[in-house]
N, C-alpha and C. Protein backbone atom coordinates (compact mmCIF):
# COMPACT_ATOMS: atom_id res chain seq x y z
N UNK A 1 0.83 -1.18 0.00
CA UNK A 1 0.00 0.00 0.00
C UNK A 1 0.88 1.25 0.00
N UNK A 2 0.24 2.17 -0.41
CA UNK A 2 0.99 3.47 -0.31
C UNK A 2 0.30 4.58 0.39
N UNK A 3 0.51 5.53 1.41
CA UNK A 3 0.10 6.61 1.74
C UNK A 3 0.78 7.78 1.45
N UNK A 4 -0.24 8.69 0.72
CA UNK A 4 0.72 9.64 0.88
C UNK A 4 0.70 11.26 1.07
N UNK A 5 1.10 12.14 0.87
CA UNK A 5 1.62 13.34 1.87
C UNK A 5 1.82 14.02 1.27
N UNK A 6 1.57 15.61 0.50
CA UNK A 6 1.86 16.83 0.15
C UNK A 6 1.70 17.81 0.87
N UNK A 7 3.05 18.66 0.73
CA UNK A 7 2.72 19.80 1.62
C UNK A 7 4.17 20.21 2.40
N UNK A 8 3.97 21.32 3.06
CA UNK A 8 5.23 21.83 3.64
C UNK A 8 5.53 20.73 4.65
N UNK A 9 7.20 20.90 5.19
CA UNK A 9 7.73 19.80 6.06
C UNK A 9 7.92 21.09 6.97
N UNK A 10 7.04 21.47 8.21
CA UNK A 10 7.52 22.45 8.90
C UNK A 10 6.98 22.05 10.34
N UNK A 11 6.90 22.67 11.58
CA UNK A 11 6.79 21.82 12.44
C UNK A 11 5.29 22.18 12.72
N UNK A 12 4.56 23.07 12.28
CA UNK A 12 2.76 22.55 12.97
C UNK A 12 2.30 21.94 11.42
N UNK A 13 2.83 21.50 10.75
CA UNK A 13 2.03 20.41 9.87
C UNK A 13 2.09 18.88 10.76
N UNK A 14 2.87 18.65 11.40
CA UNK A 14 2.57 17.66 12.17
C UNK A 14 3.33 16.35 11.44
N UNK A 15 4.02 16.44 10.77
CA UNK A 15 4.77 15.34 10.13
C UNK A 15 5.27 14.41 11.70
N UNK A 16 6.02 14.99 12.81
CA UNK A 16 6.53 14.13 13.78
C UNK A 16 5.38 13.02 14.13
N UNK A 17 3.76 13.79 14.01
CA UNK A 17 3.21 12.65 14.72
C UNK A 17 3.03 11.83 13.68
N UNK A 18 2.95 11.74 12.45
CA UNK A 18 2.68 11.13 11.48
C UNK A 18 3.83 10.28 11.45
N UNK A 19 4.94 10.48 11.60
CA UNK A 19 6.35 9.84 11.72
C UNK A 19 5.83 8.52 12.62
N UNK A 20 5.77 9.33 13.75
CA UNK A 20 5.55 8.23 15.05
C UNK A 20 4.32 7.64 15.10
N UNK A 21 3.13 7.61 14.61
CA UNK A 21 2.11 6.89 14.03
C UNK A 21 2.70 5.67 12.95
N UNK A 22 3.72 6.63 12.05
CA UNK A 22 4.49 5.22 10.90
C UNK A 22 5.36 3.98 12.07
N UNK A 23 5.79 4.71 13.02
CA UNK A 23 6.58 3.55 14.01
C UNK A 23 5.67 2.82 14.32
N UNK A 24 4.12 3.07 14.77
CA UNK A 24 3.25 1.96 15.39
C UNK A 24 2.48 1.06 14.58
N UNK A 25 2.36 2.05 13.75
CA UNK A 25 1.96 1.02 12.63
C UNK A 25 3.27 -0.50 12.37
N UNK A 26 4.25 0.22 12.19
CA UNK A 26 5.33 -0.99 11.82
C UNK A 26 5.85 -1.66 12.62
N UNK A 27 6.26 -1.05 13.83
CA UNK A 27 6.68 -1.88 15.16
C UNK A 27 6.01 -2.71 16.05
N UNK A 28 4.21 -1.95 16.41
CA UNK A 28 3.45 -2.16 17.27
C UNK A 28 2.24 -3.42 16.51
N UNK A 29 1.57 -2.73 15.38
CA UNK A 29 0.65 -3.29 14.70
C UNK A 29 1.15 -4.14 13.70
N UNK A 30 2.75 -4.07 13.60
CA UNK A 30 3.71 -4.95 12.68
C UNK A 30 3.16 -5.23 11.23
N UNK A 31 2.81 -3.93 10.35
CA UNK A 31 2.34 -3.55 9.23
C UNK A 31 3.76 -3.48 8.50
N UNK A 32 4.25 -3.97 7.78
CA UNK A 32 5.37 -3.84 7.16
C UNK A 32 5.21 -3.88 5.49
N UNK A 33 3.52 -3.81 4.74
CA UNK A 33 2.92 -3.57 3.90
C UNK A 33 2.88 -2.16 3.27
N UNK A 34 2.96 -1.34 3.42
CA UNK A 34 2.28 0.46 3.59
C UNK A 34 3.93 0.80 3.35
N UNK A 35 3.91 1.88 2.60
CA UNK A 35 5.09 2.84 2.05
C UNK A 35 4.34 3.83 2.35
N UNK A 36 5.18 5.17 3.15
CA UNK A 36 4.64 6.31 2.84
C UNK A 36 5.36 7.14 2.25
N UNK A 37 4.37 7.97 1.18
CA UNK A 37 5.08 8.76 0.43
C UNK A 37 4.96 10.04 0.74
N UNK A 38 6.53 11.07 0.88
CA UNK A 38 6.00 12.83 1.48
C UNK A 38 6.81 13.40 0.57
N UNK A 39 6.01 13.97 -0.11
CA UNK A 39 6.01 15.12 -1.02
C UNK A 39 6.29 16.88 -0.10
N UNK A 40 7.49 17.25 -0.13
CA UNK A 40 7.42 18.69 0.10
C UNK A 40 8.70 18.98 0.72
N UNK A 41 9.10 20.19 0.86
CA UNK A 41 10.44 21.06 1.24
C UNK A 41 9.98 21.60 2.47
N UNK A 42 10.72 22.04 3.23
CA UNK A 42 10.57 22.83 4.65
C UNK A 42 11.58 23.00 5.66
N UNK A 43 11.52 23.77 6.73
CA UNK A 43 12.61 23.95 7.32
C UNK A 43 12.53 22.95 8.27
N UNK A 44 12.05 22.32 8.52
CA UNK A 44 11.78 20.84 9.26
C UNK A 44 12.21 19.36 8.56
N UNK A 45 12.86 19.66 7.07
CA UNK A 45 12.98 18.52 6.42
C UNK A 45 13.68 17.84 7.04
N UNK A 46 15.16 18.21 7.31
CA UNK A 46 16.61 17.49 8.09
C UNK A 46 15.93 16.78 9.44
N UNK A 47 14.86 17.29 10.14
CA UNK A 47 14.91 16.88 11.12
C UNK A 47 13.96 15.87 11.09
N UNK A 48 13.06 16.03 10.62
CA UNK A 48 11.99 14.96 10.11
C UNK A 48 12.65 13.72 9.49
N UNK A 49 13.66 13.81 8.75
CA UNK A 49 14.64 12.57 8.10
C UNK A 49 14.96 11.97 9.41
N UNK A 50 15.81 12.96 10.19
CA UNK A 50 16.49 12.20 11.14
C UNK A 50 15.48 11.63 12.10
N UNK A 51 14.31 12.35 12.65
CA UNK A 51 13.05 11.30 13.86
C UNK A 51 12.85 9.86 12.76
N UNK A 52 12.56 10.12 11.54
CA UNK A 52 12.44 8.80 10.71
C UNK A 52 13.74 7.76 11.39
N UNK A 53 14.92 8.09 11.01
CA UNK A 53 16.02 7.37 11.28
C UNK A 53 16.02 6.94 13.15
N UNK A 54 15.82 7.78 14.10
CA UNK A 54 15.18 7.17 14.81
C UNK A 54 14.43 6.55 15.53
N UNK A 55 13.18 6.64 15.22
CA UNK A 55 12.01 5.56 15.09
C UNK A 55 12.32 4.25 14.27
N UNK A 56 13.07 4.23 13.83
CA UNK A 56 13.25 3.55 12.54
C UNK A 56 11.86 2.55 11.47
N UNK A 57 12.26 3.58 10.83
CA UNK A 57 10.55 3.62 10.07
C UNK A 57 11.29 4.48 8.55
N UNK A 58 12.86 4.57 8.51
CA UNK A 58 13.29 5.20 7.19
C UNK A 58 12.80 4.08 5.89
N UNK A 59 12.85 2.54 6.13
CA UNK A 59 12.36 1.85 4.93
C UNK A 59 10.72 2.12 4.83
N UNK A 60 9.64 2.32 5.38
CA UNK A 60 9.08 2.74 4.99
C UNK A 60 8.86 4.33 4.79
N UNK A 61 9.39 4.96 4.87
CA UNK A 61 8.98 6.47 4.02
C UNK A 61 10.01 7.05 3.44
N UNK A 62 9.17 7.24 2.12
CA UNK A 62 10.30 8.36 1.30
C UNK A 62 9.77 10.03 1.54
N UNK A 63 11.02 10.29 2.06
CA UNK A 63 10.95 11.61 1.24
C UNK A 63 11.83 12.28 0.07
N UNK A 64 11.02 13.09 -0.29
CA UNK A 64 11.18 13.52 -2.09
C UNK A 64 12.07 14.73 -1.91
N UNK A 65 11.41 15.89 -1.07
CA UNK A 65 11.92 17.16 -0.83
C UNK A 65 10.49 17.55 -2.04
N UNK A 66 10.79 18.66 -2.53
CA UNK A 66 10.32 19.58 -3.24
C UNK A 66 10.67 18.87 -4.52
N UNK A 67 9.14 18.71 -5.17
CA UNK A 67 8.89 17.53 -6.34
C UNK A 67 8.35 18.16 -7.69
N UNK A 68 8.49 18.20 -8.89
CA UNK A 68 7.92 18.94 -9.73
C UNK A 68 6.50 18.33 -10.06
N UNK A 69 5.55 19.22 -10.56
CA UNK A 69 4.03 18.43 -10.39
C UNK A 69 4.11 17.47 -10.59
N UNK A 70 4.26 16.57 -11.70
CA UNK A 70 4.23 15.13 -11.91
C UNK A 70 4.16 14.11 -11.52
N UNK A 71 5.66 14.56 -10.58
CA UNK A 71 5.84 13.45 -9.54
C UNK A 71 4.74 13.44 -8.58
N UNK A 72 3.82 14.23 -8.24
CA UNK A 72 3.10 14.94 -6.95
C UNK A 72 1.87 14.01 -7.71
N UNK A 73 1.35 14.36 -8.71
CA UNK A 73 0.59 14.02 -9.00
C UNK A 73 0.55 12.10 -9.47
N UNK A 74 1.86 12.03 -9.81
CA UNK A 74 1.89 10.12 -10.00
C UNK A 74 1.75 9.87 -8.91
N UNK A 75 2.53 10.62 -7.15
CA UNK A 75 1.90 9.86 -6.12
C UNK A 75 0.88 9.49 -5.98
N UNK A 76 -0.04 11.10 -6.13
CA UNK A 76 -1.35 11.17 -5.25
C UNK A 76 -2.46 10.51 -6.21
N UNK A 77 -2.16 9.72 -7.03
CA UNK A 77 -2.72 9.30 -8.27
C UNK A 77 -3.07 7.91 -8.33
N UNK A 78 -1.68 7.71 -7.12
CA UNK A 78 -0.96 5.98 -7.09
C UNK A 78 -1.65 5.90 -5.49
N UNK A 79 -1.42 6.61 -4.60
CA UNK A 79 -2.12 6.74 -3.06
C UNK A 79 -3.40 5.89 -2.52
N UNK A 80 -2.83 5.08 -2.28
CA UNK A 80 -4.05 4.01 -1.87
C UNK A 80 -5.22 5.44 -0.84
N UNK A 81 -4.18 5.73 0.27
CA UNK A 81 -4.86 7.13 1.11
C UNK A 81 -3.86 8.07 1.43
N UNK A 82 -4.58 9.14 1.59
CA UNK A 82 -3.47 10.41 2.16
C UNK A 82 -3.98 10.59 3.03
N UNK A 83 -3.24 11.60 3.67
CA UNK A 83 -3.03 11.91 5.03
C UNK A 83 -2.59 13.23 5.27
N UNK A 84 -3.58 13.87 6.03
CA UNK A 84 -3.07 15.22 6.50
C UNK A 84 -3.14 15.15 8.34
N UNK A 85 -1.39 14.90 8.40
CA UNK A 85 -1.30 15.26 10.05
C UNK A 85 -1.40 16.36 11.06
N UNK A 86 -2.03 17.34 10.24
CA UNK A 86 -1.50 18.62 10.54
C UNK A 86 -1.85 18.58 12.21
N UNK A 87 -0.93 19.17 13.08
CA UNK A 87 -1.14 19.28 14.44
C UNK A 87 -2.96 20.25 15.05
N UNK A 88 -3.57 19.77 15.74
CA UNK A 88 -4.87 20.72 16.04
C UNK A 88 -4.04 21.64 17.16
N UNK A 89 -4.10 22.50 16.42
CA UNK A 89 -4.01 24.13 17.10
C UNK A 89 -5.21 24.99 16.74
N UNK A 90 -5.43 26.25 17.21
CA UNK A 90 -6.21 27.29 17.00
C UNK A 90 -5.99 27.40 15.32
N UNK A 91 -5.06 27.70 14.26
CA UNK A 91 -4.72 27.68 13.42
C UNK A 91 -5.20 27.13 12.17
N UNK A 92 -4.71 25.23 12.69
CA UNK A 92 -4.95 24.31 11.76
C UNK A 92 -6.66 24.30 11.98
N UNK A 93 -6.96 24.87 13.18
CA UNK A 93 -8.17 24.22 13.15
C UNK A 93 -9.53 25.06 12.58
N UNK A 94 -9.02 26.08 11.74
CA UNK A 94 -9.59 27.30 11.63
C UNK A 94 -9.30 27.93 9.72
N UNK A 95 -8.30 26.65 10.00
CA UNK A 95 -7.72 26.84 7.85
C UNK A 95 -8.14 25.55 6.96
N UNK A 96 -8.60 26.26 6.07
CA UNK A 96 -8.63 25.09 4.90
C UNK A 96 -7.26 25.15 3.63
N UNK A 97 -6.98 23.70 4.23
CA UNK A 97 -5.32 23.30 3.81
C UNK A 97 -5.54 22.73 2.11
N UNK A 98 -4.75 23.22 1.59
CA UNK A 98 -4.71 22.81 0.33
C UNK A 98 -4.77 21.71 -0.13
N UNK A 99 -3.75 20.64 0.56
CA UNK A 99 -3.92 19.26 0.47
C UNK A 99 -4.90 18.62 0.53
N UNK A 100 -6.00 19.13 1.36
CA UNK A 100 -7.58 18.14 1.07
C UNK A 100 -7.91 18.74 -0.43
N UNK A 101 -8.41 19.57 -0.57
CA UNK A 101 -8.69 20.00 -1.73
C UNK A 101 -7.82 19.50 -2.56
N UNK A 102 -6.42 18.83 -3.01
CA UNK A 102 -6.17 18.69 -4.09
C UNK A 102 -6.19 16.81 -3.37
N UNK A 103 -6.18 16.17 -1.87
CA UNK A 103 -6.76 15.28 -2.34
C UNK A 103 -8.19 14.61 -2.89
N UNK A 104 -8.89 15.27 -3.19
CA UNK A 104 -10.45 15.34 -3.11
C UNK A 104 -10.53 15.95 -4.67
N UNK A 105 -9.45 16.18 -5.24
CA UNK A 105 -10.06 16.71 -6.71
C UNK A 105 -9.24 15.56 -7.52
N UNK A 106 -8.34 14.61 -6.92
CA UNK A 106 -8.16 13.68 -7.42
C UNK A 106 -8.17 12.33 -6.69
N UNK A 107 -9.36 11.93 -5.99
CA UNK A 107 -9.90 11.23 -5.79
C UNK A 107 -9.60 10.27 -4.91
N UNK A 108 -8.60 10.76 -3.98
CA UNK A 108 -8.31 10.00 -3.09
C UNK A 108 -8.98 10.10 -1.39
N UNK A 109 -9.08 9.04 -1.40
CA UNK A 109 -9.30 9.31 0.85
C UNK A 109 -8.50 9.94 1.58
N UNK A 110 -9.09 10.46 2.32
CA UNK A 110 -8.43 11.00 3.39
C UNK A 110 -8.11 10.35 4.76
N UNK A 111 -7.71 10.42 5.65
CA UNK A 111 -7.05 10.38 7.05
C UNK A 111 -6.26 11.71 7.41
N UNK A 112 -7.47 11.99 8.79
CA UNK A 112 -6.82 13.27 9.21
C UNK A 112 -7.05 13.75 10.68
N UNK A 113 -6.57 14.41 11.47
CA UNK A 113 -7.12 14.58 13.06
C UNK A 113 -8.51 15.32 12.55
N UNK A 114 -9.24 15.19 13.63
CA UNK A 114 -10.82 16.49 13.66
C UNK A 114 -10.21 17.33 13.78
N UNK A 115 -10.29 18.51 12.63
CA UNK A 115 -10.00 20.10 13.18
C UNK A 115 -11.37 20.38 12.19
N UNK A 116 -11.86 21.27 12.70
CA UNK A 116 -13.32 21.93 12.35
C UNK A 116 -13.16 22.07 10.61
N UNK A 117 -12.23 23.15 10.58
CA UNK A 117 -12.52 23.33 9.06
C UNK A 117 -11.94 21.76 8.30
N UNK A 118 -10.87 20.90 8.62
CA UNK A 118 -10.93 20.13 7.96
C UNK A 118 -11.91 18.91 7.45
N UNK A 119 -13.01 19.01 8.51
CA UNK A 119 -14.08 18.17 8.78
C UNK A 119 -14.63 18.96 7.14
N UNK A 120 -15.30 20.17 7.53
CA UNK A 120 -16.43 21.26 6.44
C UNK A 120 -15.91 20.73 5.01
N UNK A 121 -14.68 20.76 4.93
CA UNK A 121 -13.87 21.16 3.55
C UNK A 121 -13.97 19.54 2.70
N UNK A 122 -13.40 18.33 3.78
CA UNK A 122 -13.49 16.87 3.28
C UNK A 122 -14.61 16.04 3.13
N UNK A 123 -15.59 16.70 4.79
CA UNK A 123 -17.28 15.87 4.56
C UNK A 123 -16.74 13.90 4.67
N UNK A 124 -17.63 13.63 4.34
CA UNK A 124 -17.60 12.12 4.33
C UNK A 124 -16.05 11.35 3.32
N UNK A 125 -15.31 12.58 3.10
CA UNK A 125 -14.06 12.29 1.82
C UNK A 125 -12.41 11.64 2.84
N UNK A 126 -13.63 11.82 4.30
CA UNK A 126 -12.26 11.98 5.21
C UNK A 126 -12.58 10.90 6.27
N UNK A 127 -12.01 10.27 6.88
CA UNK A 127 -11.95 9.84 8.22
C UNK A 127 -11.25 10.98 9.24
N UNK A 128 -11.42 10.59 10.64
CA UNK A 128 -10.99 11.96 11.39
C UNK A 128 -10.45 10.80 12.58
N UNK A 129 -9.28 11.04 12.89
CA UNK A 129 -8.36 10.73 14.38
C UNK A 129 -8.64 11.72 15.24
N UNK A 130 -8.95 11.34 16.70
CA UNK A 130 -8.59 12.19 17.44
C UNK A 130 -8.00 13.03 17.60
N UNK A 131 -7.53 14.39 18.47
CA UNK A 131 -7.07 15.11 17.79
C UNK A 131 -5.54 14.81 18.67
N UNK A 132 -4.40 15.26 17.40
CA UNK A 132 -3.04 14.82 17.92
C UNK A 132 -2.85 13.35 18.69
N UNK A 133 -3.81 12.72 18.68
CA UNK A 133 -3.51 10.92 19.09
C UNK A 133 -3.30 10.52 17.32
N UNK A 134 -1.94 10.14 17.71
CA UNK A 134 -1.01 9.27 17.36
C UNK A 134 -1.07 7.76 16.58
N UNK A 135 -2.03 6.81 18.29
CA UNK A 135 -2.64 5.81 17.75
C UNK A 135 -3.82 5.48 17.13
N UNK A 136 -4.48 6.42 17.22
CA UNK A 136 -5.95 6.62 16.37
C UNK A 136 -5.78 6.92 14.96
N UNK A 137 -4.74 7.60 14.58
CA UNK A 137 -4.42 7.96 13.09
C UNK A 137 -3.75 7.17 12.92
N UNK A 138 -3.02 6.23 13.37
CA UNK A 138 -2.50 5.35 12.99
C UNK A 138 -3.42 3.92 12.33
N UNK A 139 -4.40 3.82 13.59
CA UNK A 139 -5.44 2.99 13.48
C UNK A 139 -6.54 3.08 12.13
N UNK A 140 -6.80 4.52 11.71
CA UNK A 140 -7.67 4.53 11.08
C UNK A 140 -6.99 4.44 9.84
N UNK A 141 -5.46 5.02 9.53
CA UNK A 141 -4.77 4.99 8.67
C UNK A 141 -4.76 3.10 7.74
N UNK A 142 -4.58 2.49 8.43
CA UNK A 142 -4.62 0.89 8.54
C UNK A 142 -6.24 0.15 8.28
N UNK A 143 -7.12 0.59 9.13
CA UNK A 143 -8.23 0.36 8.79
C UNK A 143 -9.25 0.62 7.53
N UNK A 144 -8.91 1.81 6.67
CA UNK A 144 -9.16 2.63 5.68
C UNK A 144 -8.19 1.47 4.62
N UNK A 145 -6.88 1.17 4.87
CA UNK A 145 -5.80 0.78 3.48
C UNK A 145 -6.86 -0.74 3.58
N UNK A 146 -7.02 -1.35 4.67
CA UNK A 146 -7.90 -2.62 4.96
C UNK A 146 -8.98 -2.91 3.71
N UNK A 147 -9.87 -1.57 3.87
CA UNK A 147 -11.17 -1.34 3.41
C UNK A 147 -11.31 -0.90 2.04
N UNK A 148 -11.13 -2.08 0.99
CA UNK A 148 -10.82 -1.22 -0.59
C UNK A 148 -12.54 -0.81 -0.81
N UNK A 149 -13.61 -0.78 -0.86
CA UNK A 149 -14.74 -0.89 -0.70
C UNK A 149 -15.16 1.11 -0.37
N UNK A 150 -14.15 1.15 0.84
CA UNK A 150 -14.97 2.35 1.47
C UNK A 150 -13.77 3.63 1.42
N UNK A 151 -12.52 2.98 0.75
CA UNK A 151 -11.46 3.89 -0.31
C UNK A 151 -11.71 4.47 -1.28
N UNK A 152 -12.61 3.79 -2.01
CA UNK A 152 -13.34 4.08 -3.49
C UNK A 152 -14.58 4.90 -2.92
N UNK A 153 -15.30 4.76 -2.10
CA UNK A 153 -16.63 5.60 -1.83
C UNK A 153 -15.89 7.06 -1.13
N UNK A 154 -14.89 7.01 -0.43
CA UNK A 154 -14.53 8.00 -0.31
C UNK A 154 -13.85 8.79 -0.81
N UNK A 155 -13.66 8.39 -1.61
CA UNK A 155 -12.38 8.86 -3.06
C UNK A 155 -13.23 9.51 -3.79
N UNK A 156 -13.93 8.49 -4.23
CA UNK A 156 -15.50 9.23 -5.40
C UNK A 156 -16.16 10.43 -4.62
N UNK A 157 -16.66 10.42 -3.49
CA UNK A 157 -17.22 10.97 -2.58
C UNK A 157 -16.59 12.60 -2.43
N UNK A 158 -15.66 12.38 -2.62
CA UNK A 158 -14.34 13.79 -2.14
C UNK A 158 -14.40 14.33 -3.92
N UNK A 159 -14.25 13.52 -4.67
CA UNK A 159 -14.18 14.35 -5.69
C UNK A 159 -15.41 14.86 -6.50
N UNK A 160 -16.75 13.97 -6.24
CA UNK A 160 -17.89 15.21 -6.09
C UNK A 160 -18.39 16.29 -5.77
N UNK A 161 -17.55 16.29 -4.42
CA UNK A 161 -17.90 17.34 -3.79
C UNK A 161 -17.16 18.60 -4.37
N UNK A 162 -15.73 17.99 -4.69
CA UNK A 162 -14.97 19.25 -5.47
C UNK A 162 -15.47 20.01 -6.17
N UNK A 163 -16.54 19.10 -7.12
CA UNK A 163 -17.22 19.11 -8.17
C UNK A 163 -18.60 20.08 -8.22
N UNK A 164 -19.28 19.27 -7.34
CA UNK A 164 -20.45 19.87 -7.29
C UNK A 164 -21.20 21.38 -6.15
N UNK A 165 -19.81 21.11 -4.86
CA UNK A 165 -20.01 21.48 -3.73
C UNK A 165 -19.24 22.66 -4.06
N UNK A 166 -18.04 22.66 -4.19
CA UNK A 166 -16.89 23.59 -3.09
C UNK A 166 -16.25 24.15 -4.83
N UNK A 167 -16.39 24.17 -6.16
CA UNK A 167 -16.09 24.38 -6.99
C UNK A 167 -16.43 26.00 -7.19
N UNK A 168 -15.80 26.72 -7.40
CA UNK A 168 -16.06 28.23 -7.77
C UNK A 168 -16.63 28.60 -9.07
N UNK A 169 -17.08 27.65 -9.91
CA UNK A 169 -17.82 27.80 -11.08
C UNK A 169 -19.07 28.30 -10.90
């Protein structure tokens, strides 16, 4: 399976917990199936490599750095599910992040903590983790790659809405 990830590598996108969600998945729930893929540049990249290297969870995730569309788009194309970790702060929980919207206009599921606007923006396109738990996004992350059935309804689901809902036409 593949999950995967666009977007800045900075520290309230929340990549660490997503990191350490990839350790439980592989260490704890002993998923050694799932590649994750992260698409993006940031001043958090170096360090995000290195929590990978210690969790050790570097064979499953690549990072790209800063990818020209293509590549962005063969991921999120190829993405069994994506994932937006972004940390719930006042912030995240109050912005609509680009990454749903471009996963939802190409048809993929989501996995993401509850933050208000990310709920409005994804609708039924998303599953929701607790917020900043770790093992819940981990859990649902796994449960969702499980479920080819309710990947496709939410995939289809997200890109209707692009469509019919949230489209500026």
């Amino acid at each position: 399976y593949l999950v995967g990830y666009i977007g800045v590598m900075g520290k309230q996108e929340g990549i660490d917990l997503l990191l350490e969600g990839v350790h439980r998945i592989v260490h704890v729930l002993r998923r050694t199936d799932i590649q994750f893929g992260l698409i993006g540049g940031g001043t958090e990249l170096e360090n995000l490599k290195a929590l990978a290297k210690r969790l050790d969870v570097t064979d499953y995730v690549t990072f790209t750095g800063r990818a020209p569309d293509a590549q962005l788009l063969e991921m999120i194309n190829t993405a069994d599910v994506c994932v937006n970790p972004d940390r719930a702060n006042e912030m995240n929980d109050r912005s609509t992040m680009n990454k749903i919207m471009e996963y939802m206009a190409l048809g993929a599921p989501i996995v993401q903590f509850d933050l208000t606007e990310g709920r409005v923006s994804a609708g039924e396109a998303s599953w929701y983790a607790r917020k900043n738990d770790v093992a819940d996004l981990a859990q649902k992350m796994v449960s969702l790659l499980d479920d080819e059935r309710q990947r496709t309804h939410m995939g289809a689901a997200g890109r209707e809405r692009v469509e019919r809902e949230l489209s500026w036409q």
